[in-house]
Protein backbone atom coordinates (compact mmCIF):
# COMPACT_ATOMS: atom_id res chain seq x y z
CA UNK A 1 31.80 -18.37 3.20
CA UNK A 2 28.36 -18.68 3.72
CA UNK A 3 26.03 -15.32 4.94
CA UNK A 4 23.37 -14.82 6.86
CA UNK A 5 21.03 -12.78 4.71
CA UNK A 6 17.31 -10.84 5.91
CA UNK A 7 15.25 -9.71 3.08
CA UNK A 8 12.47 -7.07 3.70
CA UNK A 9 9.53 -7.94 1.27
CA UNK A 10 8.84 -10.43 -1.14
CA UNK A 11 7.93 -8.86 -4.34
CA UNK A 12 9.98 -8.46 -7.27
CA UNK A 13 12.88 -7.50 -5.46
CA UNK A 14 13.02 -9.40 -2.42
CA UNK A 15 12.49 -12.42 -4.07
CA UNK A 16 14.78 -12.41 -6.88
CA UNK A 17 17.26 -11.67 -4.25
CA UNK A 18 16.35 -15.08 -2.62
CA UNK A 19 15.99 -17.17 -5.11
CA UNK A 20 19.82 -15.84 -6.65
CA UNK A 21 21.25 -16.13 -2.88
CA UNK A 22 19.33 -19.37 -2.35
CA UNK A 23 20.98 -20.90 -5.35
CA UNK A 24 23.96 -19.40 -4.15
CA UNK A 25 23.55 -21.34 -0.81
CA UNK A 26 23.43 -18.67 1.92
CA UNK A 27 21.31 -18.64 4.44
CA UNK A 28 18.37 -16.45 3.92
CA UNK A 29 15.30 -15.36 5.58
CA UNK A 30 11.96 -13.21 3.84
CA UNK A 31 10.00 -11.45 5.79
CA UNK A 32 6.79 -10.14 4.36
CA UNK A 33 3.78 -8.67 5.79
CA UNK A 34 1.21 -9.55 3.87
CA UNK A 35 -0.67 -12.77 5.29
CA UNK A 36 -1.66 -14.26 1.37
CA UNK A 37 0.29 -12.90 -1.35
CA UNK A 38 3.74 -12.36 -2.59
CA UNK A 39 4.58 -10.14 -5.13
CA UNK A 40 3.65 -6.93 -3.59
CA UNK A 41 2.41 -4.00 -6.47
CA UNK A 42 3.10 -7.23 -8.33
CA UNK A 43 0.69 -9.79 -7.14
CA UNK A 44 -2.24 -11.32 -8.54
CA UNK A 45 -5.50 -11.37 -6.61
CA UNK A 46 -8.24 -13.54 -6.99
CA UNK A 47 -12.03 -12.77 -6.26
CA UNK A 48 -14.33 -15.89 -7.11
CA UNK A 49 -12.21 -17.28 -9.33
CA UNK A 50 -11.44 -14.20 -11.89
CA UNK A 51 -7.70 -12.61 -11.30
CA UNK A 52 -6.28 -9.68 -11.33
CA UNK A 53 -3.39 -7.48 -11.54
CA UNK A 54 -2.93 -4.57 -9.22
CA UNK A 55 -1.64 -1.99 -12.02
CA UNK A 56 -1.12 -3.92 -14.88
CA UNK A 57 2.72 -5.16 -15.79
CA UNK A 58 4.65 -6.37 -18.62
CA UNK A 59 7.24 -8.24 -18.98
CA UNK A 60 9.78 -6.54 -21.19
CA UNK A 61 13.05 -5.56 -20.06
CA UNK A 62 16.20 -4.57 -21.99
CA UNK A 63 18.46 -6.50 -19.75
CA UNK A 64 19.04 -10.13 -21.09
CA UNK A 65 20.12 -11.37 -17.53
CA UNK A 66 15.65 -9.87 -16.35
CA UNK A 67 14.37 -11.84 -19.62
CA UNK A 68 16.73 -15.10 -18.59
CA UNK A 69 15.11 -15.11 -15.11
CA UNK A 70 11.68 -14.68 -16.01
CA UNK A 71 12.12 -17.94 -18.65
CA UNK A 72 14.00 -19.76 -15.30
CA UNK A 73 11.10 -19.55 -13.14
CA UNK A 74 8.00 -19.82 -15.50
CA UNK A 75 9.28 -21.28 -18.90
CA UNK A 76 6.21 -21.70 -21.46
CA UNK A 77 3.65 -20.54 -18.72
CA UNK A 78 4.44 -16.84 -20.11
CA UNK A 79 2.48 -15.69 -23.02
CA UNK A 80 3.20 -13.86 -25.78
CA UNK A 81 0.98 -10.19 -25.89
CA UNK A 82 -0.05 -8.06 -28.14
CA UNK A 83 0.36 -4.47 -26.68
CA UNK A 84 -2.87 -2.36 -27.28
CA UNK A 85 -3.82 1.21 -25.39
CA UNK A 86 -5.68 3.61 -25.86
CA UNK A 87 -6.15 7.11 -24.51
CA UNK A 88 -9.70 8.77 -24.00
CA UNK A 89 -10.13 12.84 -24.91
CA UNK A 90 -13.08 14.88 -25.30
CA UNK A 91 -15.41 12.11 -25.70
CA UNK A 92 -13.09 10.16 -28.41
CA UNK A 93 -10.75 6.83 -28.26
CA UNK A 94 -7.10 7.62 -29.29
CA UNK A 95 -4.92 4.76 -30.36
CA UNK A 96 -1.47 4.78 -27.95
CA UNK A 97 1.06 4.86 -29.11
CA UNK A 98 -0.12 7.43 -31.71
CA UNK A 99 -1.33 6.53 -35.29
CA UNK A 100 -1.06 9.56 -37.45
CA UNK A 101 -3.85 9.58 -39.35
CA UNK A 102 -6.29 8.56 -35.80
CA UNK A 103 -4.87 11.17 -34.58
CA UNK A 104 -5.05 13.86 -37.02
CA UNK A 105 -9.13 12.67 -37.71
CA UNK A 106 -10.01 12.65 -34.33
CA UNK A 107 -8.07 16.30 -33.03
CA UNK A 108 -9.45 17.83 -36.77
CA UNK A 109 -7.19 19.59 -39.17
CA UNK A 110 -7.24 23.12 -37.42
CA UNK A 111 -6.49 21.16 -33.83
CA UNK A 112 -3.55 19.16 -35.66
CA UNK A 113 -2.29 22.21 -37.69
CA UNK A 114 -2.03 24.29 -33.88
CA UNK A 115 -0.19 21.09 -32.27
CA UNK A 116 2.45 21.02 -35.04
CA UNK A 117 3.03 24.67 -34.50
CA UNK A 118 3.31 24.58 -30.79
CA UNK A 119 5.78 21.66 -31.30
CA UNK A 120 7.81 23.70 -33.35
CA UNK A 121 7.82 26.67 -31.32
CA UNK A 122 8.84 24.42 -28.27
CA UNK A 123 12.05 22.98 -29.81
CA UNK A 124 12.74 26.67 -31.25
CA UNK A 125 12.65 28.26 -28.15
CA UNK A 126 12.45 25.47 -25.76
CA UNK A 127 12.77 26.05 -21.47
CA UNK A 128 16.45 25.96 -21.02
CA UNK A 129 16.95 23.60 -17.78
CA UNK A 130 13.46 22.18 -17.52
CA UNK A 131 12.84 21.35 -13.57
CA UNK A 132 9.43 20.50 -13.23
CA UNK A 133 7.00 17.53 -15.81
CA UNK A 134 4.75 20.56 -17.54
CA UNK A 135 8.32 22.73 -18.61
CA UNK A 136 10.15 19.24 -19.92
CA UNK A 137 6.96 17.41 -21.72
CA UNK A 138 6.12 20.71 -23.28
CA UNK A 139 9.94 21.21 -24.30
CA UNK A 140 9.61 17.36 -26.32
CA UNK A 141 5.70 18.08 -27.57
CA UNK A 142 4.54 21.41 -27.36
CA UNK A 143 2.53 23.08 -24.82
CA UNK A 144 -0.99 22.45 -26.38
CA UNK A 145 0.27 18.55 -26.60
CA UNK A 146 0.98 18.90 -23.19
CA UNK A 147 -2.02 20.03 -21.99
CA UNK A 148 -4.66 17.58 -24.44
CA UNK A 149 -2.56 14.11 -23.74
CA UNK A 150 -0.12 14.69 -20.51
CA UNK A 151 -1.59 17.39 -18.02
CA UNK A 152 -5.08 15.69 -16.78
CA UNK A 153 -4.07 12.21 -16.68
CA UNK A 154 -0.84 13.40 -14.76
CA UNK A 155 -2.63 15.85 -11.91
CA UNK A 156 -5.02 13.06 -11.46
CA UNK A 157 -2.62 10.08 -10.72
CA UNK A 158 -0.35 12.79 -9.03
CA UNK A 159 -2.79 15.01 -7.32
CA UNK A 160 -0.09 18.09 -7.63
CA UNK A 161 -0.05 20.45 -9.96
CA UNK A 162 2.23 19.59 -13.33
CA UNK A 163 4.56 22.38 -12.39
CA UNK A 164 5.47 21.03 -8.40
CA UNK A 165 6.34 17.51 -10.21
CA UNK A 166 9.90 16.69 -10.75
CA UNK A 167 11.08 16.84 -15.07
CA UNK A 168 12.87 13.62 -13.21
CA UNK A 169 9.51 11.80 -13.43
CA UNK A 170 9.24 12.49 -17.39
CA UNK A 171 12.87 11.91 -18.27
CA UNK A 172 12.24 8.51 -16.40
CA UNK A 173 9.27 7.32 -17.83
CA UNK A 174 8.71 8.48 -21.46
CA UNK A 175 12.69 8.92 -22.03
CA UNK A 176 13.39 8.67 -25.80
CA UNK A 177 10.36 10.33 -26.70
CA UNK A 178 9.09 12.98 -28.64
CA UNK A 179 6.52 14.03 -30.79
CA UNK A 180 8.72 13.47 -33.62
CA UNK A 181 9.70 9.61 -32.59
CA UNK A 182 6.62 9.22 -31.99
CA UNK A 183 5.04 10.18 -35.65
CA UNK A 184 7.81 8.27 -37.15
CA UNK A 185 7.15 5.40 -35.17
CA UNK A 186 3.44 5.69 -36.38
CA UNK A 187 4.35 6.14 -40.13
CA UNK A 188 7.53 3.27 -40.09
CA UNK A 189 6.55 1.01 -37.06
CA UNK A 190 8.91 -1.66 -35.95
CA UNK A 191 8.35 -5.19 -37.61
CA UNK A 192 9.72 -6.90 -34.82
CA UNK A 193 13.32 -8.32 -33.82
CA UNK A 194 15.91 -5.92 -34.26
CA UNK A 195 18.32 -4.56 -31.50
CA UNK A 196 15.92 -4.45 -28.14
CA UNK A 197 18.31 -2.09 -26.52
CA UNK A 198 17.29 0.20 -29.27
CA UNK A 199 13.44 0.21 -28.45
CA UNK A 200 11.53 2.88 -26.47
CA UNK A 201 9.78 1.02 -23.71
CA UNK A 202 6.72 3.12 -24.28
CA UNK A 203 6.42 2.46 -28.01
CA UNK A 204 7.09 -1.84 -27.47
CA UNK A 205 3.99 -3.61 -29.23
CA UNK A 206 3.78 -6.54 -27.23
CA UNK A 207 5.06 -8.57 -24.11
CA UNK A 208 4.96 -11.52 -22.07
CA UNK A 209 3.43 -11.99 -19.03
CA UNK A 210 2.36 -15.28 -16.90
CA UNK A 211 -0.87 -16.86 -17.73
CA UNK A 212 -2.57 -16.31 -14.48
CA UNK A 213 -1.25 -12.80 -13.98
CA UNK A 214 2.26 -11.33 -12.16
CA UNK A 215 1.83 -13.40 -9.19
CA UNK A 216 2.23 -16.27 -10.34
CA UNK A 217 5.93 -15.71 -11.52
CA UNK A 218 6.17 -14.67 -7.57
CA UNK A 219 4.01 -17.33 -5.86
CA UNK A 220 6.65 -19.69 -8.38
CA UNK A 221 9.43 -17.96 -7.40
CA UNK A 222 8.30 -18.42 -3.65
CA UNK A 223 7.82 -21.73 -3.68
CA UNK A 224 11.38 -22.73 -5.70
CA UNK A 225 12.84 -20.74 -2.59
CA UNK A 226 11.29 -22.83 -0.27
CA UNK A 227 12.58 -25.84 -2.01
CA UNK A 228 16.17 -24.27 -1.75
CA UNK A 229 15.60 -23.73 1.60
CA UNK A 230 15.14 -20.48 1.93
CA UNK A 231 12.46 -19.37 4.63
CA UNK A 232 9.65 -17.29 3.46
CA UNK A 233 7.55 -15.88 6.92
CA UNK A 234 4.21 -14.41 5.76
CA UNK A 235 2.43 -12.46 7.99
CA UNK A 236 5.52 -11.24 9.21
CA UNK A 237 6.57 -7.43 9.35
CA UNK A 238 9.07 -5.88 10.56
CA UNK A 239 9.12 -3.35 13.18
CA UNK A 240 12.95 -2.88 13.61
CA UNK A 241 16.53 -3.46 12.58
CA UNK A 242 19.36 -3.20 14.39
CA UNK A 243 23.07 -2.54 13.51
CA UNK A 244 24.81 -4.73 17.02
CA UNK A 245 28.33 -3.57 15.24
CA UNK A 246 31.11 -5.65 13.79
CA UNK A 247 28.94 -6.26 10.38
CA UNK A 248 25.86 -7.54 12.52
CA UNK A 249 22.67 -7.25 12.19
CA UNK A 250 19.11 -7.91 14.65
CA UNK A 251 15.30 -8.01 13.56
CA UNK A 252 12.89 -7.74 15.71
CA UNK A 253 9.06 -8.77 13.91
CA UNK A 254 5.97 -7.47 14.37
CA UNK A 255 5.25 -10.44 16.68
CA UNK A 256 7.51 -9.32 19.09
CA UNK A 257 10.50 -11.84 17.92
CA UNK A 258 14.06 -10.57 17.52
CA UNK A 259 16.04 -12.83 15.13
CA UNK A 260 19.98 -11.97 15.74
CA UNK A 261 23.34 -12.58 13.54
CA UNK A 262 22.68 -11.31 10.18
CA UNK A 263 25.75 -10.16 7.88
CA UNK A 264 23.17 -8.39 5.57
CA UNK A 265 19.65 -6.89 5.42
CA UNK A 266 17.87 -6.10 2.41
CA UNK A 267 15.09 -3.53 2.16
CA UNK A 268 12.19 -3.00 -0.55
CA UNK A 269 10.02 -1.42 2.37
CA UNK A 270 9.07 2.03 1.95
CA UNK A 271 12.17 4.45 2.72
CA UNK A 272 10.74 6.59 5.12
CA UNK A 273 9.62 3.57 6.82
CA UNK A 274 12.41 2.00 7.16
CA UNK A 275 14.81 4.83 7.97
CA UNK A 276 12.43 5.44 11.14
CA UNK A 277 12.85 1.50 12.15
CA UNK A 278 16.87 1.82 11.88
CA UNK A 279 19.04 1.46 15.03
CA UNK A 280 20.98 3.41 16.01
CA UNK A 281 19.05 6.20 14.94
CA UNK A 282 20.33 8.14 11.67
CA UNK A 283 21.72 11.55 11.73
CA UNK A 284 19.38 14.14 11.97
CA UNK A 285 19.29 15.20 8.22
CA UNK A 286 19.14 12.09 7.26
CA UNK A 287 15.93 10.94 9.55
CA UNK A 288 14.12 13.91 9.03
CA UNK A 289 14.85 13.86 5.12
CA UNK A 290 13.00 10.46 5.11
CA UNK A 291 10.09 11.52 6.91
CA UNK A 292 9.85 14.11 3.94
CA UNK A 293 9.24 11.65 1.19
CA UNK A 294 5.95 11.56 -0.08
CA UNK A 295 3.99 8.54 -1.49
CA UNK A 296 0.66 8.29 -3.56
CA UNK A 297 -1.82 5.70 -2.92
CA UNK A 298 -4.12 4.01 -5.35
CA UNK A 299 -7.58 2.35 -5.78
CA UNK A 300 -8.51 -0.67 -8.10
CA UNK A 301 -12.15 -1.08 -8.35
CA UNK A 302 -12.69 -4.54 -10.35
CA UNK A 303 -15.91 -4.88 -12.29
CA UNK A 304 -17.18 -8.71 -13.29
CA UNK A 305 -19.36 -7.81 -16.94
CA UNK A 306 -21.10 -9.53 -18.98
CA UNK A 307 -19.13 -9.48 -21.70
CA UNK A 308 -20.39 -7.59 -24.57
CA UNK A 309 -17.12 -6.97 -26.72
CA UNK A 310 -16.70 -3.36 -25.27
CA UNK A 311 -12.64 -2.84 -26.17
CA UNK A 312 -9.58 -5.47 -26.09
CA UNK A 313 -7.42 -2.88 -25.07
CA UNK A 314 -4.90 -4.06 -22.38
CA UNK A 315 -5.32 -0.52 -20.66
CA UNK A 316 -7.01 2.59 -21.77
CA UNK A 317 -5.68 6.30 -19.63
CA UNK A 318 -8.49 8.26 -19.25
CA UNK A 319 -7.98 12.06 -19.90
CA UNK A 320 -11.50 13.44 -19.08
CA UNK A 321 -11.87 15.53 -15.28
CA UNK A 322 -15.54 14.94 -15.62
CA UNK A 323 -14.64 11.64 -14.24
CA UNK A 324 -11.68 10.39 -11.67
CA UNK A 325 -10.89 7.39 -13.21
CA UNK A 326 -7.35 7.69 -14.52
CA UNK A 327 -6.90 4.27 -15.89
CA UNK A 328 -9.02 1.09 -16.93
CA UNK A 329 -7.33 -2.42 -16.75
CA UNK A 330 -9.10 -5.10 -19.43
CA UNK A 331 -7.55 -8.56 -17.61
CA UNK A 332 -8.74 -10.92 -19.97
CA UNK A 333 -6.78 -8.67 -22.75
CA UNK A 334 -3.96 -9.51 -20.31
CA UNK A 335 -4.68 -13.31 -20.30
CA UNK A 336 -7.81 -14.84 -21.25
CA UNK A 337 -6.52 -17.36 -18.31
CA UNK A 338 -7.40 -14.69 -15.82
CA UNK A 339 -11.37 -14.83 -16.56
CA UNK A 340 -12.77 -18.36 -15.57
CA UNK A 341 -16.01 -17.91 -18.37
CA UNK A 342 -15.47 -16.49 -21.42
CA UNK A 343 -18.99 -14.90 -21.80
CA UNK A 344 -17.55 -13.11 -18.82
CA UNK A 345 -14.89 -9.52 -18.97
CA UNK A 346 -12.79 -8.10 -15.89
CA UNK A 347 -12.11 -4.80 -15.99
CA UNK A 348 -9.95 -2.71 -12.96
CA UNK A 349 -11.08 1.01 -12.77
CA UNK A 350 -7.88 2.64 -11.23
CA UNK A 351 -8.46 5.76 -9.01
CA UNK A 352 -5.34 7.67 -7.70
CA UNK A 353 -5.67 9.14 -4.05
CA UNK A 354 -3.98 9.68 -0.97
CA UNK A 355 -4.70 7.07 1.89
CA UNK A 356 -7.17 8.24 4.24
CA UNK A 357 -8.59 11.16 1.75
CA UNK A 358 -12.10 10.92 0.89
CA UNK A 359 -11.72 8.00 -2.51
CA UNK A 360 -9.60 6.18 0.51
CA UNK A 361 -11.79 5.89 3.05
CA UNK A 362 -14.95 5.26 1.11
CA UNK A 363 -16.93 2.35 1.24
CA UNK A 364 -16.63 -0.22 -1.07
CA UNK A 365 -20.15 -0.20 -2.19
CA UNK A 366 -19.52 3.41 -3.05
CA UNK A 367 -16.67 2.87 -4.73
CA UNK A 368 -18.54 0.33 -6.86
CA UNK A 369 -21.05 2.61 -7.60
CA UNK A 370 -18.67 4.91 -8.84
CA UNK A 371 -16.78 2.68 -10.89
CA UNK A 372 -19.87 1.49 -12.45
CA UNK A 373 -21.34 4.99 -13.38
CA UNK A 374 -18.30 6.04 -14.66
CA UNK A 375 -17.38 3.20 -17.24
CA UNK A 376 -20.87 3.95 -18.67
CA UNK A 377 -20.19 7.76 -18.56
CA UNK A 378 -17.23 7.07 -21.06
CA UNK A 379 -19.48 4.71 -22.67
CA UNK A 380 -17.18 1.46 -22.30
CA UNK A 381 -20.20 -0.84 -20.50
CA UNK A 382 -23.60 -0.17 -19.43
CA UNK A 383 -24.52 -0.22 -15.66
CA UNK A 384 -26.65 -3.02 -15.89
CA UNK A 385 -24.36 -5.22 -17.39
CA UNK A 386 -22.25 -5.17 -14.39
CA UNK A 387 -22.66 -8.28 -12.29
CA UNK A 388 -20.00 -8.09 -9.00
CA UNK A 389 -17.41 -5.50 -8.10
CA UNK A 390 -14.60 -5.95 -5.64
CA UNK A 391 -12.15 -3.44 -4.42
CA UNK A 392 -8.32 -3.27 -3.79
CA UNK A 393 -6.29 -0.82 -2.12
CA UNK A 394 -2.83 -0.31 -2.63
CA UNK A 395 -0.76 2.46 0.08
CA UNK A 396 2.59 3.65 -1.40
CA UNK A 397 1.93 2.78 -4.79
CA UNK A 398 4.23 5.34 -6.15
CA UNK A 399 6.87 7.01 -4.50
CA UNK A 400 5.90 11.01 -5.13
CA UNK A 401 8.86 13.15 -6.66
CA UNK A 402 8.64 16.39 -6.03
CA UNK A 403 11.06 19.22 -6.27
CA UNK A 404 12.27 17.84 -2.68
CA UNK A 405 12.61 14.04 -3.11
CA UNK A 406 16.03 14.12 -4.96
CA UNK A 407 17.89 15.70 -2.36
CA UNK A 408 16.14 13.86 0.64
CA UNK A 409 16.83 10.53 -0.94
CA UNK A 410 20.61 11.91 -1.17
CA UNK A 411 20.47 12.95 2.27
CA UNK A 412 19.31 9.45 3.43
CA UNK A 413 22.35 8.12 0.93
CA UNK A 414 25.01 10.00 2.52
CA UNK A 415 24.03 8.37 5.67
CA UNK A 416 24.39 5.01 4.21
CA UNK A 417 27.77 4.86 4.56
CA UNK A 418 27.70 4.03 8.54
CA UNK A 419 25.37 1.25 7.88
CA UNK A 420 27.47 -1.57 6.79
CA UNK A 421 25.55 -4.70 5.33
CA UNK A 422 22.18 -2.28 4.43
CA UNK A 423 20.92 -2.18 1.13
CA UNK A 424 17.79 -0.69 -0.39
CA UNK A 425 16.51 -2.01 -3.28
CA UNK A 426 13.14 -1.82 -5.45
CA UNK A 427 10.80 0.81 -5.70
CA UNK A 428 9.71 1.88 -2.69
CA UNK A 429 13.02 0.89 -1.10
CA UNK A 430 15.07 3.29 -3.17
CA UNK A 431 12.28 6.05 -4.15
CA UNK A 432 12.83 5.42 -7.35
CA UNK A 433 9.89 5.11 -9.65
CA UNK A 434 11.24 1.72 -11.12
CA UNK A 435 9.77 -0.43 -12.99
CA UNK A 436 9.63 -4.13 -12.45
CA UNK A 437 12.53 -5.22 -14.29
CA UNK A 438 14.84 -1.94 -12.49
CA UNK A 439 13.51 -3.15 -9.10
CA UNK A 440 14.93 -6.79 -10.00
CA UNK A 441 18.34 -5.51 -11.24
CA UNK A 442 18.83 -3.57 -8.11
CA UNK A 443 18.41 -7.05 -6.17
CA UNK A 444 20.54 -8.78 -8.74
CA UNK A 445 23.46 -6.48 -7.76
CA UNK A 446 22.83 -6.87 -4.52
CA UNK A 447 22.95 -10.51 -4.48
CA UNK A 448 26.74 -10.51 -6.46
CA UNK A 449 27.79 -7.68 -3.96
CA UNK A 450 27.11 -10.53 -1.35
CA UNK A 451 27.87 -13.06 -2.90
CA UNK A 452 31.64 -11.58 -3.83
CA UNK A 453 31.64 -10.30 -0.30
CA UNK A 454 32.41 -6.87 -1.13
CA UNK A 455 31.19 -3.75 -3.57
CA UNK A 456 31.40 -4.62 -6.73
CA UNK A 457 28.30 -3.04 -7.87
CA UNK A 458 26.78 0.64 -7.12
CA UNK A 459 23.04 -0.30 -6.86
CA UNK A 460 22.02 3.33 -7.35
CA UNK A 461 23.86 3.50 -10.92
CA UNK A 462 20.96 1.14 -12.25
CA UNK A 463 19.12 3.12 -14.88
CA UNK A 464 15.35 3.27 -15.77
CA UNK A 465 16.09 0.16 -18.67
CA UNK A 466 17.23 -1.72 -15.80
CA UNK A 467 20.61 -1.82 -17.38
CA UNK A 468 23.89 -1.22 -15.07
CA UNK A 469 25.48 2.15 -15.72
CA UNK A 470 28.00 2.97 -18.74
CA UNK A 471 26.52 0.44 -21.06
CA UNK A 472 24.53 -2.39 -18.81
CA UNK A 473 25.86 -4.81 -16.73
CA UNK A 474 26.41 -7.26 -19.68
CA UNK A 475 28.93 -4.59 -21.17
CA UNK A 476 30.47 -4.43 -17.88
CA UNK A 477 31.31 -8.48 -17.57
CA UNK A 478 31.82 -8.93 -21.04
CA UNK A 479 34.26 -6.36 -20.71
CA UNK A 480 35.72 -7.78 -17.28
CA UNK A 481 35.65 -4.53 -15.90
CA UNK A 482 32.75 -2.90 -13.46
CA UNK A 483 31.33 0.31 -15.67
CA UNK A 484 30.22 2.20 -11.56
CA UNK A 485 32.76 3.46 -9.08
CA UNK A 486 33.67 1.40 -6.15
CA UNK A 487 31.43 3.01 -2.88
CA UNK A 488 30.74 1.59 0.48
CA UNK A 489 27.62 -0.46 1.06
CA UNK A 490 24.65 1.52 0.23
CA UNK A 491 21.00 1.09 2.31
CA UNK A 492 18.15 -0.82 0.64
CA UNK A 493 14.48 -1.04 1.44
């Protein structure tokens, strides 16, 4: 039986919950916002004919079913990457992921010698129950690690102290390593193949990605929708959603349209959003839990160079507090594709902030000016070979977890249950600091929950390897058995 489906944004999520449903031949309606671009975080913007990510993204995933759909849209317009980062400390360039011997030249003998001890007096008496980032890094590096590689980068795209940050964060993002994996990594690196489920995603050494940048998988995507039939309304928000009862569901625009008789509604808008655009109104705990989440907003200041060989790093973090850069995009290290003359470099200054704080609200000129004094602070490019800037700002970039966000997520969750025919999904739409390839598995899910026209699949068991719960969602049909519990239809934005 065919549904009626609304889908809430067209990035990563949204749209790989078209295309599947499209292919699936339901009946399917996007709605996104933005007036241009698909893709959202994900997108590729152009500026006078040089591209650019907004964050930087690979394309790795350990789920075969992610990997499968990124070869369906785009084929053999994705490249093969080599993965190079570095980080910047007290005035020096350290290869990420480590390399011993860098690292031990660079920090100095004494410097090493005092790291090694600190690691070894951290997993000798480490902080039982770590709660917060600074306690669990420093329980898998040591505290002096902590505090050279980890604590100014973090504050600065956090702007919160190391100790009010969730240990969730870490355990998500640099899960599987230590100081110890990562030394042996450095000393026995991987030659390439072996089992991928097997890899930390930090230590991977390269990736694919499209040749024109993110978007394009997206603008593809779009436009193989739109072929299925699917509609795709661009400069089209949403102000409100309805639940009429009976498994039925209303959507009233931001141009003052209410589209009626939808059997589902998917969400990759920001939570708190959302929750506060739901009718009938949510429980108390639940509404107010919502408007508690907490979101950090980012600044990508692009600089056109001459190019004058400066690094080939994809991205380099940038641990100094002299300067509030936190992280320096190279886009022609992406993709040479993304720089129309190759005497020419791209390079994305990133600078963490909350919207409307001072970095926010300044002018772009200023923000220029900033970006351009500061890559010649850290002695990347000099000022005057900068030849055009252009600025990008990007609210919500990261849903914020603090020692709150866990149980006003679960609050919103329990709530859920009254909402038949809502699902969140994606990063913003569940909280969840995914990345790309978690925000598409969510959708995937969500898609064969419609499709089989009932709840097969617990969206909230997908881990941070975008792999289904108990062993992946591959284990779980080659098994012929579903590795969640069964639970009623969950919320997604």
């Amino acid at each position: 039986m065919q549904k009626k489906v609304a889908i809430i944004g067209a990035g990563p999520a949204g749209l790989t919950a078209a295309y599947l449903l499209g292919k699936a031949k339901q009946e399917v309606v996007v709605f996104e916002k933005d007036p241009q671009y698909v893709g959202g975080i994900s997108r590729t913007e152009t500026y006078k004919g040089y591209s650019f990510d907004i964050g930087g993204h690979r394309f790795f995933s350990k789920s075969k079913e992610v990997e499968d759909f990124w070869t369906e849209i785009l084929g053999d317009e994705m490249l093969e990457r080599p993965r190079s980062s570095r980080i910047y400390y007290n005035k020096k360039y350290f290869s990420y992921p480590l390399v011993a011997m860098d690292a031990l030249k660079k920090l100095g003998i004494i410097e090493s010698v005092l790291c090694v001890l600190s690691y070894l007096k951290a997993r000798m008496f480490p902080v039982k129950n770590p709660q917060n980032f600074e306690d669990w890094v420093s329980n898998q590096f040591g505290k002096r690690l902590f505090n050279i590689f980890f604590k100014t980068y973090t504050e600065k795209l956090w702007g919160i102290p190391c100790k009010e940050i969730s240990a969730d964060w870490a355990a998500q993002r640099i899960k599987g390593l230590s100081l110890s994996s990562a030394i042996w990594n450095a000393l026995f690196p991987s030659k390439g193949g072996g089992d991928k489920d097997k890899l930390i995603k930090t230590l991977i050494d390269s990736f694919r990605y499209p040749k024109k940048g993110p978007g394009m998988m997206w603008e593809v995507c779009r436009d193989k929708c739109l072929a299925m039939g699917v509609k795709v309304e661009m400069n089209t928000g949403v102000q409100e959603i309805h639940y009429n009862g009976n498994h039925q569901w209303s959507v009233k625009t931001s141009a003052g349209n209410t589209l009626d008789g939808f059997d589902y509604v998917l969400s990759s808008a920001p939570m708190r959003e959302l929750i506060a655009s739901t009718f009938p109104k949510m429980p108390d705990a639940a509404f107010h839990a919502a408007q508690q989440l907490n979101y950090r907003d980012f600044i990508t200041v692009v600089l056109i160079c001459r190019d004058k060989d400066a690094f080939t790093d994809n991205w380099i973090y940038i641990h100094d507090p002299s300067v509030k850069v936190g992280r320096i995009q190279n886009f022609k290290s992406w993709s040479p594709y993304m720089v129309p003359d190759p005497e020419m470099a791209c390079y994305g200054l990133e600078y963490f902030c909350f919207e409307g704080d001072g970095l926010w609200t300044s002018s772009n000129e200023s923000l220029i000016d900033r970006a351009k004094s500061e890559i010649e602070q850290i002695g990347l490019v000099k000022g005057e070979n900068v030849v055009d800037g252009y600025v990008v700002r990007q609210p919500k970039a990261y849903p914020v977890y603090d020692h709150f966000y866990k149980a006003n997520v679960g609050a919103v969750r329990d709530a859920l249950k009254d909402y038949p025919g809502l699902y969140l999904v994606g990063r913003n739409g569940m909280h969840k600091y995914n990345n790309q390839d978690h925000s598409m598995m969510t959708a995937m899910l969500a898609a064969k929950n419609i499709i089989a026209g009932k709840e097969v699949y617990d969206l909230w068991d997908v881990n941070e390897d975008a792999e289904y719960h108990e062993g992946g969602l591959r284990g779980a049909e080659e098994s012929g058995k579903v590795a969640g519990r069964m639970v009623p239809q969950k919320l997604n934005s």
